[in-house]
N, C-alpha and C. Protein backbone atom coordinates (compact mmCIF):
# COMPACT_ATOMS: atom_id res chain seq x y z
N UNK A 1 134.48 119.89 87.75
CA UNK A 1 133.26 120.09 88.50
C UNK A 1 133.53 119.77 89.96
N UNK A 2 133.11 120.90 90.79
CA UNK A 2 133.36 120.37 92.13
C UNK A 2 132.28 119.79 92.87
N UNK A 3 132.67 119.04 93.88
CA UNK A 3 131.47 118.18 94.86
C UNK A 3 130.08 119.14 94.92
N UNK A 4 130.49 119.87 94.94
CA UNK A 4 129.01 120.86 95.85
C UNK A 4 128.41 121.07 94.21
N UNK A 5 128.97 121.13 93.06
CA UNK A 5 128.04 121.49 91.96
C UNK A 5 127.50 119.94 91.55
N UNK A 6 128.25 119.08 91.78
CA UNK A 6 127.80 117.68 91.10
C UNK A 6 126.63 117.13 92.11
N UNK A 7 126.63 117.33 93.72
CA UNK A 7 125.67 117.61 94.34
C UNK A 7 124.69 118.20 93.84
N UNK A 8 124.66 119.18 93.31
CA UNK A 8 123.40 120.17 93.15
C UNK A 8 122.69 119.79 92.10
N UNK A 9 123.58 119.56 90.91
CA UNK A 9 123.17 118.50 89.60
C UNK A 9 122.33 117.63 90.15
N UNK A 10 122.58 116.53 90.87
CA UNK A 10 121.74 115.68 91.24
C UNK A 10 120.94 115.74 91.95
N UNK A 11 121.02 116.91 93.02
CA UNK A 11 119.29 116.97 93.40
C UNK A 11 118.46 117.79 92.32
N UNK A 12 119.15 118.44 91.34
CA UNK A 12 118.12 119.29 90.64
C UNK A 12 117.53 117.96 89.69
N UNK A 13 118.23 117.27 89.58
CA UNK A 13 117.75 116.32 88.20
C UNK A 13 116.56 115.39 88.74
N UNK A 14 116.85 115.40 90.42
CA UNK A 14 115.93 114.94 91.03
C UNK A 14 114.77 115.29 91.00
N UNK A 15 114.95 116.11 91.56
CA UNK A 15 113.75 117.33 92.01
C UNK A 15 112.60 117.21 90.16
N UNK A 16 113.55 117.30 89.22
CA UNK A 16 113.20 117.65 87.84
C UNK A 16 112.20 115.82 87.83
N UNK A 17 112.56 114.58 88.40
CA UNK A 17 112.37 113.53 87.84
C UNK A 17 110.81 113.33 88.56
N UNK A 18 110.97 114.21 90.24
CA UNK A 18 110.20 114.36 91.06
C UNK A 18 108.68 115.14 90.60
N UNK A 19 109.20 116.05 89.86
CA UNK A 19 107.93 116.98 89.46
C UNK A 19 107.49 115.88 88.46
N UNK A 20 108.32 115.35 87.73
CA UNK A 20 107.57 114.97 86.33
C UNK A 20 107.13 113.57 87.16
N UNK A 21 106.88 112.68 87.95
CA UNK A 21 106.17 111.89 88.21
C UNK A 21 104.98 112.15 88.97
N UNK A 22 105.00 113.62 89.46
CA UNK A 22 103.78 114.34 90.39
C UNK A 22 102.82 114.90 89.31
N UNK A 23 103.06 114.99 88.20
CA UNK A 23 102.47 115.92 86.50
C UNK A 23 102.10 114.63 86.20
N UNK A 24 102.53 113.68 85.89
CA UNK A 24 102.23 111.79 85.76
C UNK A 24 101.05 111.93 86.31
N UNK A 25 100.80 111.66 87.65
CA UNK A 25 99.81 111.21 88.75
C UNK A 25 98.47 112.32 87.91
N UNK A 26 99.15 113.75 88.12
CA UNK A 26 97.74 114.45 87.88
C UNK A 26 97.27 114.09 86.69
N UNK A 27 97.82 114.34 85.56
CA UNK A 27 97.29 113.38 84.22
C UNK A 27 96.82 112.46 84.09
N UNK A 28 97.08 111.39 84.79
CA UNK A 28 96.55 109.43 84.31
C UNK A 28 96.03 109.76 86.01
N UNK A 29 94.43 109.90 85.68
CA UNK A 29 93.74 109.66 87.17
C UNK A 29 93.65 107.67 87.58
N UNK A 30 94.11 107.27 86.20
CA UNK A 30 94.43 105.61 86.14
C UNK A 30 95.56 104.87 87.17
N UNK A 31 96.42 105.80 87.46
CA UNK A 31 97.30 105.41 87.76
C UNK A 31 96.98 105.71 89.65
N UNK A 32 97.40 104.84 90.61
CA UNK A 32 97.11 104.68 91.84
C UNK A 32 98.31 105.85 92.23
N UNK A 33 97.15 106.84 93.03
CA UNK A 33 98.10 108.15 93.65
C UNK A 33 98.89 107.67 95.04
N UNK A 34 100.01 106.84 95.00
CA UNK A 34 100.82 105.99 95.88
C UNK A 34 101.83 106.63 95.86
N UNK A 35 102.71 106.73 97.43
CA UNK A 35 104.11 106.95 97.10
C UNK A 35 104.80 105.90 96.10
N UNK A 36 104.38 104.46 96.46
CA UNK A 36 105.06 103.42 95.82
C UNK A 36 105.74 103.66 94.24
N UNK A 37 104.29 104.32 93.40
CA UNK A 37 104.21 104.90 92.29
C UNK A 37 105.22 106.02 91.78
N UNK A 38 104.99 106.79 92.88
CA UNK A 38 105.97 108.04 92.63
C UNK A 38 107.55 108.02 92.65
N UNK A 39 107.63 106.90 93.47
CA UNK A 39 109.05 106.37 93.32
C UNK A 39 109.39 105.63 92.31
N UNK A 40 108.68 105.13 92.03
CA UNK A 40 108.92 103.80 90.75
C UNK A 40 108.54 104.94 89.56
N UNK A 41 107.99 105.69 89.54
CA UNK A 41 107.95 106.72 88.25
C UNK A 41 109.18 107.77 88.54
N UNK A 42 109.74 108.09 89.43
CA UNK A 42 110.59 109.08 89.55
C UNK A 42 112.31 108.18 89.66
N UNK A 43 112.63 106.67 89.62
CA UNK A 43 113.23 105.62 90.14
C UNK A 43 114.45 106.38 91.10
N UNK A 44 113.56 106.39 92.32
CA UNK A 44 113.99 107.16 93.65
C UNK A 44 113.53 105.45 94.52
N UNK A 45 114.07 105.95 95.84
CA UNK A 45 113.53 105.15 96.90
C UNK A 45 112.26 106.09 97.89
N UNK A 46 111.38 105.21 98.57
CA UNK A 46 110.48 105.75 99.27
C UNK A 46 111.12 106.81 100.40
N UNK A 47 112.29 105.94 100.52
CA UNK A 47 113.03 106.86 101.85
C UNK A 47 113.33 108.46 101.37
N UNK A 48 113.41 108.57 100.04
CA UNK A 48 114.44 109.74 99.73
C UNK A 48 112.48 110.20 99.86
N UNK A 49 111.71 110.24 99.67
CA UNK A 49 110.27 110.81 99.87
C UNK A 49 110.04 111.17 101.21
N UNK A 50 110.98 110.55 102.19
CA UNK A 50 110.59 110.73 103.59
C UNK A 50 111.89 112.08 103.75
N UNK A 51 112.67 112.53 103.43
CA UNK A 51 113.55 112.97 103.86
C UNK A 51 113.23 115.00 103.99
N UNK A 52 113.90 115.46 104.86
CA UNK A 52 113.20 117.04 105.06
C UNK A 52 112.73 117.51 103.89
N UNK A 53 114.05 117.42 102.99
CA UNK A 53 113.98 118.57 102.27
C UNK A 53 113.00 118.09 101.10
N UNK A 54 112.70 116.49 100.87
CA UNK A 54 112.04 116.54 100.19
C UNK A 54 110.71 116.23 100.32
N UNK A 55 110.02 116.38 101.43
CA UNK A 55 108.17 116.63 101.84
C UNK A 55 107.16 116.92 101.34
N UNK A 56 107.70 118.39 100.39
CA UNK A 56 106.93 118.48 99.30
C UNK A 56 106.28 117.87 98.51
N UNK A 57 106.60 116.75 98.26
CA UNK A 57 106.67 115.41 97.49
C UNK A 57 105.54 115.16 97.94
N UNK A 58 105.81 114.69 99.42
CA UNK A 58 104.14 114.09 100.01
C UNK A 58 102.89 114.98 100.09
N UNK A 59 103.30 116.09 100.45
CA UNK A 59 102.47 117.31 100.41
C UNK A 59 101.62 117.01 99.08
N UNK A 60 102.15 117.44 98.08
CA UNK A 60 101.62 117.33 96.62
C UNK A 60 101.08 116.04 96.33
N UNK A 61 101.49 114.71 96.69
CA UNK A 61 101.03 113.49 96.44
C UNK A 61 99.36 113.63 97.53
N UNK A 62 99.49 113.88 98.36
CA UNK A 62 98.09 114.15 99.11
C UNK A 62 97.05 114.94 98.66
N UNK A 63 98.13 116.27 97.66
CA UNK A 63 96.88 117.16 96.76
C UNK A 63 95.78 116.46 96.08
N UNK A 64 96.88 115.63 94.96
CA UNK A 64 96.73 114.34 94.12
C UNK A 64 95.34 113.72 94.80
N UNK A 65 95.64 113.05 95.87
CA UNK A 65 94.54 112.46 96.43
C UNK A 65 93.11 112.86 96.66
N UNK A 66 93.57 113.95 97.02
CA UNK A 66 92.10 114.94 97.65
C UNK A 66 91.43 115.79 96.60
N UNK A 67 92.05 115.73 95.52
CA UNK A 67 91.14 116.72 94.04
C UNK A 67 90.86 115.26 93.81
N UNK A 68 91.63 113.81 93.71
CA UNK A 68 90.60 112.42 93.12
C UNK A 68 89.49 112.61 93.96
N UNK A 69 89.66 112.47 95.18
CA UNK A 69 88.09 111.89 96.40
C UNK A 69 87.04 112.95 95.77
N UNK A 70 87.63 114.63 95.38
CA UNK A 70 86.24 115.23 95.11
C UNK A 70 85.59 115.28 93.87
N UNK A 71 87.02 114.77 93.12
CA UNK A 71 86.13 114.62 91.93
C UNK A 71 85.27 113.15 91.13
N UNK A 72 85.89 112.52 92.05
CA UNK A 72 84.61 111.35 92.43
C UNK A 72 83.57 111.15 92.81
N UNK A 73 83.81 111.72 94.12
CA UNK A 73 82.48 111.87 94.88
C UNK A 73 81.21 112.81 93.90
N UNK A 74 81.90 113.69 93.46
CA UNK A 74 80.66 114.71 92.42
C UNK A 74 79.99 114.30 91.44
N UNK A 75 81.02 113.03 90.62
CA UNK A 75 80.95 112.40 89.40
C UNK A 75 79.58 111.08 90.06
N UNK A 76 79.89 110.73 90.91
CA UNK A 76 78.91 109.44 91.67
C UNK A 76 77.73 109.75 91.86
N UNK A 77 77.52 111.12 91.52
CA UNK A 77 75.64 111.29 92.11
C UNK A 77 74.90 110.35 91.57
N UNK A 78 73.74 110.47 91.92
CA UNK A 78 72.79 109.15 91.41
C UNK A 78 72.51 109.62 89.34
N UNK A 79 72.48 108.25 89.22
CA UNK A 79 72.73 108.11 87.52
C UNK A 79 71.31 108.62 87.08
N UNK A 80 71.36 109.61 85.68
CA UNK A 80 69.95 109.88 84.92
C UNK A 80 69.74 109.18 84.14
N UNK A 81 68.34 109.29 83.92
CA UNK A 81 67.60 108.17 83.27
C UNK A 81 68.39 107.41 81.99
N UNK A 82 69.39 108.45 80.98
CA UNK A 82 69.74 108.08 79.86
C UNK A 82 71.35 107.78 79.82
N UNK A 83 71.82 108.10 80.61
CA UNK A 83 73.23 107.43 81.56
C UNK A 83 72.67 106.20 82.12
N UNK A 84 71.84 105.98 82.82
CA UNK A 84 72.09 104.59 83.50
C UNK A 84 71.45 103.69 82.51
N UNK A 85 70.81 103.88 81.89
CA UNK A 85 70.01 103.09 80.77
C UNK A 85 71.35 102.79 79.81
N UNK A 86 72.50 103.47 79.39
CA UNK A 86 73.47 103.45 78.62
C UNK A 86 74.40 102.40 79.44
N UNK A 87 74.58 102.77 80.84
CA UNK A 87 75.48 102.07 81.51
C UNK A 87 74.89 100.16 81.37
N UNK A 88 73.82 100.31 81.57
CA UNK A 88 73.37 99.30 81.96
C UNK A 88 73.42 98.26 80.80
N UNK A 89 73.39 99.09 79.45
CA UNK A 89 73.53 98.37 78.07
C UNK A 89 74.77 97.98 77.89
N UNK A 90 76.04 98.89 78.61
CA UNK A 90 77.25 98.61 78.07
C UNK A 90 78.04 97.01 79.40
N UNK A 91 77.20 97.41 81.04
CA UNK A 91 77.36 96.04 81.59
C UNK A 91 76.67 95.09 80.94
N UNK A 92 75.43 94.71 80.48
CA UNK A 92 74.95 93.74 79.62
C UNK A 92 75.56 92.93 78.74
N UNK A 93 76.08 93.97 77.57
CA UNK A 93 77.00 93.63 76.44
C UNK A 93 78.53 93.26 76.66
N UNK A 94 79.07 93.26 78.13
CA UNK A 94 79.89 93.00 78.71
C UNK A 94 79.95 91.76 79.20
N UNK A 95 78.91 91.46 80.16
CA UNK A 95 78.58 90.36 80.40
C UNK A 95 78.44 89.36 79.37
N UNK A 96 77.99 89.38 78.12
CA UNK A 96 77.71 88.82 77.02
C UNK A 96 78.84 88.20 76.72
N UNK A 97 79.89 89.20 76.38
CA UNK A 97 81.03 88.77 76.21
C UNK A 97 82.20 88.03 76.95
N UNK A 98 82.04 88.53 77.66
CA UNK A 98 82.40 87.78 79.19
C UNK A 98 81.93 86.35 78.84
N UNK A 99 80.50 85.58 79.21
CA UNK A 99 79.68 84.46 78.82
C UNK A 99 80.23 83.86 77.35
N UNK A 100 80.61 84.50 76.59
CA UNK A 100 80.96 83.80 75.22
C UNK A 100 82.20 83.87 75.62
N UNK A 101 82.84 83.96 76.14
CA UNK A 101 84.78 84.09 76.77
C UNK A 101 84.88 82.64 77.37
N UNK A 102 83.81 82.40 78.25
CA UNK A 102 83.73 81.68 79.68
C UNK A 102 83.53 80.03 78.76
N UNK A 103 82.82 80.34 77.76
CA UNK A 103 81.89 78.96 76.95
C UNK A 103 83.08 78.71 76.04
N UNK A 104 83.62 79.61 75.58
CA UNK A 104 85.12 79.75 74.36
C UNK A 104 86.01 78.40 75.44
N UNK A 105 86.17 79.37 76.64
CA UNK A 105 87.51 78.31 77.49
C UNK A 105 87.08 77.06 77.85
N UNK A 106 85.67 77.11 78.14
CA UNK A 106 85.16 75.60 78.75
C UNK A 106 85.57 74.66 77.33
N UNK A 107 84.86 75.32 76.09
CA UNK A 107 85.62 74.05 74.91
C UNK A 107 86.92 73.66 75.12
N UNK A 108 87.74 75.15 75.19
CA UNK A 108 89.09 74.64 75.27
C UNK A 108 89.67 73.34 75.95
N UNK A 109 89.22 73.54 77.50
CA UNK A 109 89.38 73.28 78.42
C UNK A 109 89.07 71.63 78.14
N UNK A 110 88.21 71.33 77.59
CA UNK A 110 87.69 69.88 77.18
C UNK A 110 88.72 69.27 76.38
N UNK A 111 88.88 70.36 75.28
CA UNK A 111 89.95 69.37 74.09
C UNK A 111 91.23 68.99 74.62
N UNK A 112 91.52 70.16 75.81
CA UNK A 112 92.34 69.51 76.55
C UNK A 112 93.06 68.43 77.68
N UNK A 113 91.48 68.03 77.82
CA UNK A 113 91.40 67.47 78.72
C UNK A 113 91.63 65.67 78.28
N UNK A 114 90.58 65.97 76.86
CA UNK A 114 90.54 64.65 76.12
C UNK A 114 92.33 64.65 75.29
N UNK A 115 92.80 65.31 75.38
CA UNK A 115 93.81 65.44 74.70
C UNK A 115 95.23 64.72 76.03
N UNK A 116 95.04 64.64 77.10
CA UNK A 116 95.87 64.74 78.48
C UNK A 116 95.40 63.55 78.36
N UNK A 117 94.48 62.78 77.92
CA UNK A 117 93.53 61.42 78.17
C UNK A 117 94.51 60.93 77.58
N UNK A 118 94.99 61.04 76.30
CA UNK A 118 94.95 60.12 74.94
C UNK A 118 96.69 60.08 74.92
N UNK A 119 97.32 61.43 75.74
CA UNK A 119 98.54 61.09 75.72
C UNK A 119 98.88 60.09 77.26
N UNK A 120 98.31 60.05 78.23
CA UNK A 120 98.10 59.03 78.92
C UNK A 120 98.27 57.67 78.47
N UNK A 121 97.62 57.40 77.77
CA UNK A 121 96.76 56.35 76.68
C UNK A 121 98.32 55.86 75.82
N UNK A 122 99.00 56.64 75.50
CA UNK A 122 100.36 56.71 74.95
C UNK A 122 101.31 55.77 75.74
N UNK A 123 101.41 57.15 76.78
CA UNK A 123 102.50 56.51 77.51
C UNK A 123 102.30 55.40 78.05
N UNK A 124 100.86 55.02 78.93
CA UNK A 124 100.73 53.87 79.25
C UNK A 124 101.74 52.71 78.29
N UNK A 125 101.14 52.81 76.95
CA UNK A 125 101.44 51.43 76.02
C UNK A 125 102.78 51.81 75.69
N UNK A 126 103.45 53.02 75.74
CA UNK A 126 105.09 52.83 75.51
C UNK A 126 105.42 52.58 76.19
N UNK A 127 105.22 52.28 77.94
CA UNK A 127 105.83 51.80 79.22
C UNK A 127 105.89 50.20 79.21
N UNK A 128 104.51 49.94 78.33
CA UNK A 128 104.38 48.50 78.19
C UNK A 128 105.76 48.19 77.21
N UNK A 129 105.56 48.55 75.89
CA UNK A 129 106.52 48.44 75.17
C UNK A 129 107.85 48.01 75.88
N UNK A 130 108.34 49.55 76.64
CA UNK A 130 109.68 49.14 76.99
C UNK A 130 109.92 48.12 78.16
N UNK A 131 108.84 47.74 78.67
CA UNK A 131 108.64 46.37 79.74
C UNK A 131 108.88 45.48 79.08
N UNK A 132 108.14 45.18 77.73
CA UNK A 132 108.23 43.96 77.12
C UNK A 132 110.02 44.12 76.28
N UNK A 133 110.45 44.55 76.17
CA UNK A 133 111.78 45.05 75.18
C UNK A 133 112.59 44.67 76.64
N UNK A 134 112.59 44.87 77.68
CA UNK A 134 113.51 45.20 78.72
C UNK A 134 113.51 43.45 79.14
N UNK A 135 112.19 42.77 79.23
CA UNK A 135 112.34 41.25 79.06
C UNK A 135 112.49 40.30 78.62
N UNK A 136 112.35 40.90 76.95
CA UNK A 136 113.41 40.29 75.99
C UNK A 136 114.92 40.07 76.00
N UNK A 137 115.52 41.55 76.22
CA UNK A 137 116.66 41.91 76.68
C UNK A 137 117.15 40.81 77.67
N UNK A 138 116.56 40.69 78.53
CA UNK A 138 117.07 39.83 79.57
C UNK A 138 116.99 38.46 79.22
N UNK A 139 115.94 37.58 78.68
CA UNK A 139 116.15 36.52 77.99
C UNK A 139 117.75 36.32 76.86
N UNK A 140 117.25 37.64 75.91
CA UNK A 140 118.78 37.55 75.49
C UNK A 140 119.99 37.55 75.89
N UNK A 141 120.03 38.41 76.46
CA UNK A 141 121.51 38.21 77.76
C UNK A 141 121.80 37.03 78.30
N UNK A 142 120.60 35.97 78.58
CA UNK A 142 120.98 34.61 79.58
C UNK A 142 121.34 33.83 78.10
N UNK A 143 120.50 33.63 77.08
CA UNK A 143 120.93 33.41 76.03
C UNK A 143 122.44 33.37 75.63
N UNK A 144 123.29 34.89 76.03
CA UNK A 144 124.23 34.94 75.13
C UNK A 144 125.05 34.60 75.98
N UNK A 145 124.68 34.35 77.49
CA UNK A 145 125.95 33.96 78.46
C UNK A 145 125.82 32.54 78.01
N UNK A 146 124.88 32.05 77.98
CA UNK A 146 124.83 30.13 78.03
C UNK A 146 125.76 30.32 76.54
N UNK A 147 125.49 30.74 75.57
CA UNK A 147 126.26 30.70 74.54
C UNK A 147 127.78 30.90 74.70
N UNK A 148 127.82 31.71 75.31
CA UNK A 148 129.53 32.14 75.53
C UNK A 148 130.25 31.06 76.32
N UNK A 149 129.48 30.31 77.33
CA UNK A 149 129.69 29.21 78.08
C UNK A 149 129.88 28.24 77.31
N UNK A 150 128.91 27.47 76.77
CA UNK A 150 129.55 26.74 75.42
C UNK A 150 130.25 26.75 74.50
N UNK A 151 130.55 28.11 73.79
CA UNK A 151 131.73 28.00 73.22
C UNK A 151 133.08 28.06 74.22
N UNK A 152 133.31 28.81 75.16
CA UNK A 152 134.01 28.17 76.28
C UNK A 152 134.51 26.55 76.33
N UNK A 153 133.40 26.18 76.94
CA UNK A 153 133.53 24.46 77.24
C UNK A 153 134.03 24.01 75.65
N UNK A 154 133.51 24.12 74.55
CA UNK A 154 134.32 23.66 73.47
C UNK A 154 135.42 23.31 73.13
N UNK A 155 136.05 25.27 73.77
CA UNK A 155 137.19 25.57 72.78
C UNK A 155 138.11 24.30 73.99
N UNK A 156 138.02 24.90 75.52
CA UNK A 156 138.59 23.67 76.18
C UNK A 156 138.70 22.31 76.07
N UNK A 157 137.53 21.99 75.34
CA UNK A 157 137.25 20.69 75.08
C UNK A 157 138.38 20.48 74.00
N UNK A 158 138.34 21.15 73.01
CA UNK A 158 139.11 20.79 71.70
C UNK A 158 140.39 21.14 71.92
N UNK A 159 140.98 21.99 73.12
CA UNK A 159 142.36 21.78 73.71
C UNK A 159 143.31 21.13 74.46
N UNK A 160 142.06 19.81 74.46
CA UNK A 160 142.58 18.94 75.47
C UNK A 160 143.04 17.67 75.13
């Protein structure tokens, strides 16, 4: 394969990755009509979007844009009586749920709170613990030196 065909391969595969993220956009009106998008769906850089030959790109990404604004704007007229009465049932029942979400976490939020208390409550008295263990320790230690000292002085004693 020579340079100029392995070239061509790759802008066609481009071009091919290019359309199919511009067919993306028009399908999922969900998806934000962004270059950002089109690159990250096509995994190009923004730059290769800026470049002559490929403009088109933006051209068509602006189509994208301007069939959303009108078909929004048409869809937004003011709501009829049995649409907004529907809408208004389905924000309600939203809200509802939402409110039983909000009351769900506040319990949570408590057991956890009393729960952060009680291991507090813990550590406090194992810190005590190892305070009191750590001053034992040290009693014992003077303990075992005076001991070692006396048997010392002994053994000298009884070598003399």
């Amino acid at each position: 394969m020579s340079l100029e065909e392995y070239k061509s391969d790759k802008y066609a595969g481009m071009t091919e990755r290019l359309n199919s993220a511009l067919s993306t956009l028009r399908e999922n009106p969900t998806l934000p009509a962004t270059q950002e998008i089109v690159a990250q769906l096509a995994s190009c850089s923004l730059r290769l979007l800026h470049t002559p030959k490929r403009n088109w790109v933006l051209t068509e990404l602006s189509d994208i844009k301007d069939k959303r604004r009108k078909t929004s704007t048409v869809s937004d007229g003011p709501p009829t009586g049995e649409s907004a009465t529907g809408d208004l049932q389905k924000l309600s029942d939203l809200l509802e749920k939402q409110n039983a979400h909000i009351s769900e976490l506040m319990g949570q939020n408590g057991e956890l709170f009393r729960e952060a208390e009680q291991l507090k409550a813990k550590i406090s008295e194992m810190n005590t613990a190892v305070s009191d263990g750590e001053s034992e320790l040290n009693v014992l230690r003077v303990n075992l030196r005076e001991a070692q000292e006396e048997i010392f002085r002994l053994q000298r004693k009884r070598f003399e």
